[in-house]
Protein backbone atom coordinates (compact mmCIF):
# COMPACT_ATOMS: atom_id res chain seq x y z
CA UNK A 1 9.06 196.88 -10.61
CA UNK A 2 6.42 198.21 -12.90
CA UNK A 3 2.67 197.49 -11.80
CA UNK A 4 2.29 195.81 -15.16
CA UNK A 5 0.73 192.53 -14.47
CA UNK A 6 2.30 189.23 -15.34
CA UNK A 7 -0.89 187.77 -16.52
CA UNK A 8 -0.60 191.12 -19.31
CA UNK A 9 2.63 189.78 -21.20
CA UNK A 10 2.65 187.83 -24.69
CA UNK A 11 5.70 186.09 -25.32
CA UNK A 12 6.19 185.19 -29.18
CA UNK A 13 8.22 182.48 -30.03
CA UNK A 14 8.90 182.25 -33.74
CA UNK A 15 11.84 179.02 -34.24
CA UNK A 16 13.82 178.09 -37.33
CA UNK A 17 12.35 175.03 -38.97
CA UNK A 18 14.49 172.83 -38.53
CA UNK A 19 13.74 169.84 -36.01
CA UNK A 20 17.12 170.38 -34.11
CA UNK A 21 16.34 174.45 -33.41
CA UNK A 22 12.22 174.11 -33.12
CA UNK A 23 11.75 171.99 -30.13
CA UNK A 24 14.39 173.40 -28.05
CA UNK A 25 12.28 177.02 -28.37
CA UNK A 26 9.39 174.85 -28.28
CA UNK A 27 11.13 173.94 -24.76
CA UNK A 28 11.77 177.35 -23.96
CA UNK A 29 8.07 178.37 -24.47
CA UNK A 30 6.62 175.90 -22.28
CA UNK A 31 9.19 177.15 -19.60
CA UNK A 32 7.41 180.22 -19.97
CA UNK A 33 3.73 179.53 -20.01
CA UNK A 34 4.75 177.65 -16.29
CA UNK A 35 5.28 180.75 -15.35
CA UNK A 36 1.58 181.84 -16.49
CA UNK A 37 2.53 184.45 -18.64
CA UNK A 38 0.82 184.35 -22.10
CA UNK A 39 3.02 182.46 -25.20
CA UNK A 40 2.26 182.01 -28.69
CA UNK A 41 4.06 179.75 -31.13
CA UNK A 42 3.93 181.11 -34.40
CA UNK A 43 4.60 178.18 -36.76
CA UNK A 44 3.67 176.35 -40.10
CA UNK A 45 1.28 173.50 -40.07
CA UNK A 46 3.48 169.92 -40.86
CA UNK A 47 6.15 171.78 -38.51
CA UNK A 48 3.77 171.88 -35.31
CA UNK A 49 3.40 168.29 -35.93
CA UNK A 50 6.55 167.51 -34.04
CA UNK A 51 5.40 169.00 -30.85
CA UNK A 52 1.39 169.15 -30.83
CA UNK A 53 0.49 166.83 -28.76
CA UNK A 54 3.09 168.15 -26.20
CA UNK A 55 1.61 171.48 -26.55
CA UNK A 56 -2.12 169.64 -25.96
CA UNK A 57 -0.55 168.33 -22.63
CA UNK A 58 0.74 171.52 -21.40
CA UNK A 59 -2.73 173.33 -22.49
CA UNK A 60 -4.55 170.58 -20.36
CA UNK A 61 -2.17 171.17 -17.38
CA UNK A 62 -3.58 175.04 -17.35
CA UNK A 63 -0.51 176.33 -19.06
CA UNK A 64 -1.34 179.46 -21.53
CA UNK A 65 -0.04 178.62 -24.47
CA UNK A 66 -1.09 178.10 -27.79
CA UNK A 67 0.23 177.36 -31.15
CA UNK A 68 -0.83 180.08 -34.11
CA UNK A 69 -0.05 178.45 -37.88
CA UNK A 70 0.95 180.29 -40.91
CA UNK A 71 1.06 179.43 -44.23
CA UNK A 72 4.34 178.83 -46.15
CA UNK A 73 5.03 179.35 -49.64
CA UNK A 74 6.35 175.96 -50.90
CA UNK A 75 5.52 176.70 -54.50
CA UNK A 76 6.37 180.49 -54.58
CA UNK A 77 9.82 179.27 -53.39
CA UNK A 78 10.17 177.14 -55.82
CA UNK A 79 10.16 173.86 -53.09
CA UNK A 80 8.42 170.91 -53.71
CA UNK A 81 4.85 170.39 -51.71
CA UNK A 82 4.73 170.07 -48.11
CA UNK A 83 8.74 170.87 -48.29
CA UNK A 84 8.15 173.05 -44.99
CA UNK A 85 11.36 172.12 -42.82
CA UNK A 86 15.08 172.44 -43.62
CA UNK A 87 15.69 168.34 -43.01
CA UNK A 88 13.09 167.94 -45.12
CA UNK A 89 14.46 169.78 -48.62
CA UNK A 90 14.74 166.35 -50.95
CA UNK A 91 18.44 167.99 -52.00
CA UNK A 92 21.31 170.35 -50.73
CA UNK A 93 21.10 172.46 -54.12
CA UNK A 94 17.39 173.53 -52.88
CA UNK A 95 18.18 174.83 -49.58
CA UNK A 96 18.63 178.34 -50.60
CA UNK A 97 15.05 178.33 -51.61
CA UNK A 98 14.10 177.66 -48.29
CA UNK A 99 15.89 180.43 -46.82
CA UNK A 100 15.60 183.24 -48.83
CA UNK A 101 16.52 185.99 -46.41
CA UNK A 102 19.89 184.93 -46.26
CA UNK A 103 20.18 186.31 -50.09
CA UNK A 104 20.86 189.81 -48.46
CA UNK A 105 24.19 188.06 -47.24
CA UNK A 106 24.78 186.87 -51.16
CA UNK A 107 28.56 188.47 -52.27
CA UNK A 108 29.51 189.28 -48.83
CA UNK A 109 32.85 188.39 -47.45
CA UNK A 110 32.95 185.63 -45.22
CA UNK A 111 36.08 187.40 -43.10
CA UNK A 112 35.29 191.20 -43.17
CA UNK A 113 33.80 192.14 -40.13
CA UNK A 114 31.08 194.89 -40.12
CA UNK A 115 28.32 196.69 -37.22
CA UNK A 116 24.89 197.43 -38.17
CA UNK A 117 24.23 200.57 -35.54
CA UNK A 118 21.72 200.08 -33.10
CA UNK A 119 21.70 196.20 -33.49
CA UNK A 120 21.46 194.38 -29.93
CA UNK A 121 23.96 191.66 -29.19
CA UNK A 122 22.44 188.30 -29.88
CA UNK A 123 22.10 187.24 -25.82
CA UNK A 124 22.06 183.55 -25.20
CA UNK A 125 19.51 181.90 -23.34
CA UNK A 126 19.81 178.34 -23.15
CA UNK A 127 22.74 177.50 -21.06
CA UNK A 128 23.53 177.80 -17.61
CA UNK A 129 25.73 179.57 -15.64
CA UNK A 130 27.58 177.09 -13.71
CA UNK A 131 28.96 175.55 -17.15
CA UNK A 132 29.83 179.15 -18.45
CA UNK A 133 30.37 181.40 -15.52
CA UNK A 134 33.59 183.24 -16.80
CA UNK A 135 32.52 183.60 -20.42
CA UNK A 136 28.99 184.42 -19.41
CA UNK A 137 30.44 187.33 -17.21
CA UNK A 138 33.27 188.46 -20.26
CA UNK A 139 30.16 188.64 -22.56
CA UNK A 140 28.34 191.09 -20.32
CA UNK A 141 31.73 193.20 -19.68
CA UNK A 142 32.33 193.32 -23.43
CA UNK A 143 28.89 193.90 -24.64
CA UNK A 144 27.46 195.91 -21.84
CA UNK A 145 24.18 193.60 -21.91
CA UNK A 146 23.08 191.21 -19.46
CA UNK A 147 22.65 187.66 -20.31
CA UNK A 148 20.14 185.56 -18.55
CA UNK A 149 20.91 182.16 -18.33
CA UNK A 150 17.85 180.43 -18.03
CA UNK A 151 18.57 176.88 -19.32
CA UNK A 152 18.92 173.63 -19.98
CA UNK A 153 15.86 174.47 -21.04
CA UNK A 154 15.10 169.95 -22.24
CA UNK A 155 15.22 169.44 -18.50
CA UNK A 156 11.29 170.99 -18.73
CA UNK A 157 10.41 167.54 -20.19
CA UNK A 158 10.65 165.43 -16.85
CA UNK A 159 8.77 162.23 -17.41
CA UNK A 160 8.54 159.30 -19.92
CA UNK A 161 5.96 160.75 -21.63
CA UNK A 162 6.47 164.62 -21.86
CA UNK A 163 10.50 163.48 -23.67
CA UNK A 164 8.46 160.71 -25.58
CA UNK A 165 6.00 163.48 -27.04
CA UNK A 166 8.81 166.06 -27.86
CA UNK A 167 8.96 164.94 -31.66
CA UNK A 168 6.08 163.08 -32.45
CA UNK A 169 6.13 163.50 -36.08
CA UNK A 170 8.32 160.49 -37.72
CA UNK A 171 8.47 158.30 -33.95
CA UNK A 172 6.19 155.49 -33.30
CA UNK A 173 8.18 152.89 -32.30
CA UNK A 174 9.72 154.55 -28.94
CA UNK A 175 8.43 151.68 -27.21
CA UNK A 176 10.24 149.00 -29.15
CA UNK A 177 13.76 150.57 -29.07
CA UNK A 178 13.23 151.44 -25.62
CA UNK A 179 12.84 148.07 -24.60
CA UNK A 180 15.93 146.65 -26.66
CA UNK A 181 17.48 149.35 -24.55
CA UNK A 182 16.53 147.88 -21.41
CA UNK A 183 18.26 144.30 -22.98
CA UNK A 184 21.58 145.94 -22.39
CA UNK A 185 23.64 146.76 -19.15
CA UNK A 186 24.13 150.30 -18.15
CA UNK A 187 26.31 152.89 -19.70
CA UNK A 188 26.59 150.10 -22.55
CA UNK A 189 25.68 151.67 -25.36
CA UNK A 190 26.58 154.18 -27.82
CA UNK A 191 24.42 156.75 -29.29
CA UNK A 192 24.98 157.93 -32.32
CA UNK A 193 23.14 161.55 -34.41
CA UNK A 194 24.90 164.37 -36.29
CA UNK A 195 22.10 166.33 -36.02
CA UNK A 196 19.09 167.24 -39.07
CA UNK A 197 21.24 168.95 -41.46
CA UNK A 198 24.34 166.43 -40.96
CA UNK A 199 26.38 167.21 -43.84
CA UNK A 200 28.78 164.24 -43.60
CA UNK A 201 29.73 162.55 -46.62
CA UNK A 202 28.66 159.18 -47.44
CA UNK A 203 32.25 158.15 -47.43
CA UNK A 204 32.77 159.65 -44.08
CA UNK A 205 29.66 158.25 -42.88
CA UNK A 206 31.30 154.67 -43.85
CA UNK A 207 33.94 155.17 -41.91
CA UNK A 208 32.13 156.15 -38.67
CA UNK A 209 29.83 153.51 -39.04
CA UNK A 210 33.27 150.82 -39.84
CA UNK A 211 34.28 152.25 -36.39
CA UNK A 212 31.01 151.21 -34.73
CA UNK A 213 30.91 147.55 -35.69
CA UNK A 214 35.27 147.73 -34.84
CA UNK A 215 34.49 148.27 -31.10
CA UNK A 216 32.01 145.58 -30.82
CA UNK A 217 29.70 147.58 -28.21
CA UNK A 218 25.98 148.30 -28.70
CA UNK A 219 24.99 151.40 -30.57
CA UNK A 220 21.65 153.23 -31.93
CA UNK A 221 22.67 155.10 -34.83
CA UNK A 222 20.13 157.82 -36.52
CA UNK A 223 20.96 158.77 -40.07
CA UNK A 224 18.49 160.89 -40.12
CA UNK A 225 18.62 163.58 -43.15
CA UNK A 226 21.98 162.37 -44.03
CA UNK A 227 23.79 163.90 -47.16
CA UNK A 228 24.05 161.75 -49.97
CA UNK A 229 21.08 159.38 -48.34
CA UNK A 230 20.74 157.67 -51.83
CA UNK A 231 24.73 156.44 -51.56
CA UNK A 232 24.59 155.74 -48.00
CA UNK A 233 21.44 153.22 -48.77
CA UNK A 234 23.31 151.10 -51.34
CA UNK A 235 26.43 151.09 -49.74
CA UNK A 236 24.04 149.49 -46.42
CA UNK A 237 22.53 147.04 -49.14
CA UNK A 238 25.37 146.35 -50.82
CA UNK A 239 28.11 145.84 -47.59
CA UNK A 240 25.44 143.94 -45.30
CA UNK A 241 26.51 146.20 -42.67
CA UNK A 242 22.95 146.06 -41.10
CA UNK A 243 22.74 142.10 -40.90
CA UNK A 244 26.37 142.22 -39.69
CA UNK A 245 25.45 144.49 -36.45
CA UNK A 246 21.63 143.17 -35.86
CA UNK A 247 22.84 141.87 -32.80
CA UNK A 248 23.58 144.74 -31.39
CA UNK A 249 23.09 147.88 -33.46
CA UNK A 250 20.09 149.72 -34.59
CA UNK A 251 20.53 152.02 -37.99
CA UNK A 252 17.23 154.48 -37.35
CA UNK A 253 16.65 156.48 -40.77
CA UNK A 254 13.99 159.34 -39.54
CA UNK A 255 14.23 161.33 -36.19
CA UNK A 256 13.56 160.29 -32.94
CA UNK A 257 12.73 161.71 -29.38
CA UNK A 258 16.24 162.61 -28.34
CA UNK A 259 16.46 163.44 -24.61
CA UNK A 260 13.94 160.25 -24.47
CA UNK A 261 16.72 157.98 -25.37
CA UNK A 262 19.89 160.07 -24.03
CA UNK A 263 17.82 159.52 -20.47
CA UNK A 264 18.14 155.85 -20.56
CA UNK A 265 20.05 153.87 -18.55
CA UNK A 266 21.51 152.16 -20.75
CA UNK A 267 23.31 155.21 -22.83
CA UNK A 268 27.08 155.45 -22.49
CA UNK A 269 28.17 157.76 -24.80
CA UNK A 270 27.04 160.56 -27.13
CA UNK A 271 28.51 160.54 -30.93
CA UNK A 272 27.56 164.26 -31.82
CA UNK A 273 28.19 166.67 -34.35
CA UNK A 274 28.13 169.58 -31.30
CA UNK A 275 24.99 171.63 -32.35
CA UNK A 276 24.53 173.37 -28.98
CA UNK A 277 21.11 171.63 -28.20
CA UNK A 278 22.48 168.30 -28.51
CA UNK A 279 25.66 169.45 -26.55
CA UNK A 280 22.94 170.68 -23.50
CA UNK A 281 20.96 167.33 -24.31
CA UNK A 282 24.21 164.98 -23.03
CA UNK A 283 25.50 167.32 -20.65
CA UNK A 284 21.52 166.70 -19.03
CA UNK A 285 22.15 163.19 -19.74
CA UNK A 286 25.01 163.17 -17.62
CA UNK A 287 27.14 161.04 -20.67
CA UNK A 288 30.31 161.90 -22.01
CA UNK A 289 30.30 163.32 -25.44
CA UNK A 290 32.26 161.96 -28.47
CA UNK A 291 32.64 165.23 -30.54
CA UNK A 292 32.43 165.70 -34.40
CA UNK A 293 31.59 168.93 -35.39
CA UNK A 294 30.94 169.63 -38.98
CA UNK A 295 29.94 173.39 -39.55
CA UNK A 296 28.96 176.68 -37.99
CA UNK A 297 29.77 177.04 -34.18
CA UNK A 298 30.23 173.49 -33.74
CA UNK A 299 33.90 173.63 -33.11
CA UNK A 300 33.54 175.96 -30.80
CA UNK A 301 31.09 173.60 -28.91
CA UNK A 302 33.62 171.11 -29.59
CA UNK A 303 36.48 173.25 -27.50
CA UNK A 304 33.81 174.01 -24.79
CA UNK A 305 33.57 170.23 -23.85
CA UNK A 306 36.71 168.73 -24.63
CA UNK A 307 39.31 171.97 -23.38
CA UNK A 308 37.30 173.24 -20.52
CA UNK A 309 34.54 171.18 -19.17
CA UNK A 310 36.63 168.40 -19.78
CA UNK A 311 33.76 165.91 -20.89
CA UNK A 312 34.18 164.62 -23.93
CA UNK A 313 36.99 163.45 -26.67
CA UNK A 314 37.46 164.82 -30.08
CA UNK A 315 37.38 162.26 -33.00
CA UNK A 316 39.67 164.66 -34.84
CA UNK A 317 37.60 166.57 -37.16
CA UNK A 318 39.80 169.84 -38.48
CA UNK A 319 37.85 171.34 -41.39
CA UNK A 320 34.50 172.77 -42.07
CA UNK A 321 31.98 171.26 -44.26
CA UNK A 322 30.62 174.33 -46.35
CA UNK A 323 27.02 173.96 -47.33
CA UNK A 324 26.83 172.85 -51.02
CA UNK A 325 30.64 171.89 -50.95
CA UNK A 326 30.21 168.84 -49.56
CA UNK A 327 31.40 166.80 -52.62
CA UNK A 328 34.56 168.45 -51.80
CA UNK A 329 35.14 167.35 -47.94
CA UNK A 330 37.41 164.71 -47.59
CA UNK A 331 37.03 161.92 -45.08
CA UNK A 332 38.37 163.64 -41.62
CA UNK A 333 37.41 160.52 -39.11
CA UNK A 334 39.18 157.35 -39.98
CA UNK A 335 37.06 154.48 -38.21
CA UNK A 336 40.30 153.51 -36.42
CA UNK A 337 39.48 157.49 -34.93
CA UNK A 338 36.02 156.15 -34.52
CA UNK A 339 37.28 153.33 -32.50
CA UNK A 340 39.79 154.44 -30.07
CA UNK A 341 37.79 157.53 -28.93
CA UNK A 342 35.10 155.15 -27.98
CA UNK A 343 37.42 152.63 -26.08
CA UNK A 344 38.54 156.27 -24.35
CA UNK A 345 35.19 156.80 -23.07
CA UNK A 346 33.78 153.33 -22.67
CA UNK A 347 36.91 151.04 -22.08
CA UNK A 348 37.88 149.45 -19.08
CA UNK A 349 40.57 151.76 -17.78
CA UNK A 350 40.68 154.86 -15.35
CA UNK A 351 39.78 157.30 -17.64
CA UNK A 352 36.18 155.90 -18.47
CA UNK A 353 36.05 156.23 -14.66
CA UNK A 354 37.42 159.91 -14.71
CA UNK A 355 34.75 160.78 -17.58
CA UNK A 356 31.85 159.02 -16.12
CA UNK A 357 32.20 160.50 -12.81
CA UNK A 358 32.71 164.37 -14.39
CA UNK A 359 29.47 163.54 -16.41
CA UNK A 360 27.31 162.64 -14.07
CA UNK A 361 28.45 165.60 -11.20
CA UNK A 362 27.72 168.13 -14.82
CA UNK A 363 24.16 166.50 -15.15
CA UNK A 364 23.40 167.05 -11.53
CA UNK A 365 24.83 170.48 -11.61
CA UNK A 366 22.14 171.08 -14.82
CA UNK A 367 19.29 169.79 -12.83
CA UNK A 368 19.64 171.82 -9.83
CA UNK A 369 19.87 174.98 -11.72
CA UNK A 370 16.43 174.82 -13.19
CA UNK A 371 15.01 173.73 -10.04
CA UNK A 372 13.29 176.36 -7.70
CA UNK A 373 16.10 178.20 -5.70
CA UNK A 374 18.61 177.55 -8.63
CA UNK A 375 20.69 180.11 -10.68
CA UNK A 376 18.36 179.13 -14.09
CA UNK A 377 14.86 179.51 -12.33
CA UNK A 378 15.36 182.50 -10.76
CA UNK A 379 17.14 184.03 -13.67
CA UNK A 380 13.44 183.16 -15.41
CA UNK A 381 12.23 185.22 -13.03
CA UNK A 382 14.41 188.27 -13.19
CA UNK A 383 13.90 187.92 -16.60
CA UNK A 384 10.16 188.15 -17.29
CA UNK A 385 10.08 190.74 -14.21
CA UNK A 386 12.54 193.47 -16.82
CA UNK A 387 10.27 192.73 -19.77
CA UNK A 388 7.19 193.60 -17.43
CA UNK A 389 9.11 196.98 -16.59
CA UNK A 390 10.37 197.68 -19.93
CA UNK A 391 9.35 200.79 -21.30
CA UNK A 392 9.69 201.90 -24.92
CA UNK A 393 11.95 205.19 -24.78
């Protein structure tokens, strides 16, 4: 190794903002500064207000990290004021403002494959090995690069209050739904998020919450930046579907601390759309994972834990939502899907028993690995030790 000094890198960290991709690098760069190695988070002001106060925690711990803010160019980009995060554009029409680099893509084909020379790989960070061995070891052999798995990089949030101060922003009331956790039995509830840019119709969103109240069980349901938010509120008024589940389902319409309330006892069951943090997120949980993917890689995800880990069940979605088609999706998930993929996972039979148990050996596997000795932490180290011998050619 190089006699470059640890204590001499900077590691940048510069995340999408968007809730659901910012604190999992915010995750990643706290992994890092552990490791006392210097680590910057470049980010805009309202978007650092999700994970301040965790970065305060790790700064008082001794951890060298700090948070650098930039401006952003709301008005320039035509966005209204303080519009500084994807889930946070008031309309789908608007979201090319936000990101304008993807204009270089504008009149491209969708199916014609092309190589920019001298472009690295993308190399994925956050899984671990012992879910992906054979495809980890195919992506090396095909691309010639090496892949360090160094994740699940949520398990660096290990007590109440590091998960509880992972998204701070729009979350105040962790303690209340916390505690109407704790009123139900284990593995009793379902939990239910597509993710910050869920681009579900309202109509489809009807039916998954007509499956909810069919099974009867406890849920927590976050709507979050839900397409077509303005339908989805009057249908709620108008139906009384909210005084018909008070009992024993909460409808949460911001964001909340995620691996907080996956971590409770309580949790049974995932509903996800499949983004691969929230994937990680219930693998850690050690839940089995009800799958509805809706765009980009998530059916991919979606084979991953249904074909080969063999944790989850599909509700059945087929097609992709397009972003600013998504007047044009038709309802994929019947609630009658809703409901029997539940009663798979949650019932009373031998396959609840087969998915439980395959869950919870998955969320020990994930634990170990980032522990000291396991494949994660020491690929960590092998990884900040080739960036402290890199040399520029």
């Amino acid at each position: 190794m190089d006699s470059t000094p640890l204590c001499n890198l900077h590691f940048v960290f510069v995340p999408i903002m968007a809730p659901g991709h910012l604190l999992p690098m915010v995750d990643m760069a706290k992994m890092f500064a552990r490791r006392k190695v210097k680590v910057s988070i470049v980010t805009t002001t309202l978007n650092s207000i999700h994970f301040q106060a965790s970065i305060d925690r790790e700064i008082q711990s001794g951890s060298p990290i700090q948070i650098l803010h930039v401006p952003f160019p709301w008005a320039e980009a035509g966005l209204p004021e303080g519009c500084e995060s994807a889930d946070a554009v008031p309309s789908m029409d608007l979201l090319s403002n936000f990101t304008v680099a993807e204009k270089v893509h504008e009149g491209l084909s969708y199916d014609e494959k092309f190589l920019v020379p001298g472009m690295p790989h993308r190399i994925e960070l956050r899984s671990f090995e012992e879910l992906e061995a054979e495809y980890v070891k195919e992506y090396e052999r095909v691309t010639g690069n090496k892949v360090w798995c160094v994740g699940p990089v949520s398990l660096c949030n290990k007590d109440y209050t590091e998960k509880a101060l992972r998204n701070k922003r729009n979350w105040s009331d962790e303690d209340r739904y916390v505690k109407w956790l704790d009123s139900w039995p284990a593995r009793s509830v379902i939990y239910v998020c597509l993710g910050s840019l869920n681009r579900a119709t309202p109509e489809q969103l009807i039916e998954l919450g007509l499956g909810l109240e069919a099974t009867k069980r406890p849920f927590i349901w976050v709507l979050g930046g839900a397409y077509g938010r303005e339908e989805m509120e009057k249908w709620l008024l108008e139906d009384g579907f909210e005084e018909r589940v008070k009992e024993r389902g909460i409808l949460i319409k911001g964001w909340v601390p995620q691996v907080l309330i996956l971590s409770h006892r309580a949790i049974g069951a995932f509903l996800t759309h499949c983004g691969w943090n929230s994937t990680l997120e219930g693998i850690c949980a050690g839940v089995p994972l009800l799958t509805f993917p809706l765009f980009s890689e998530q059916f991919l995800n979606e084979k991953i834990v249904v074909q080969v880990v063999e944790n989850g069940v599909s509700l059945g979605a087929e097609s992709v939502v397009h972003l600013g088609e998504e007047d044009k999706a038709r309802v994929q998930v019947t609630k009658e899907n809703v409901a029997d993929s539940i009663e798979k996972v949650m019932g009373e039979g031998k396959e609840k028993q087969v998915f439980m148990e395959r869950a919870r050996n998955y969320a020990d596997m994930a634990k170990k690995t980032v522990e000291e000795g396991g494949s994660s932490y020491k690929n960590m180290s092998l990884l900040i030790q080739d960036i402290a011998s890199f040399k520029m050619p």
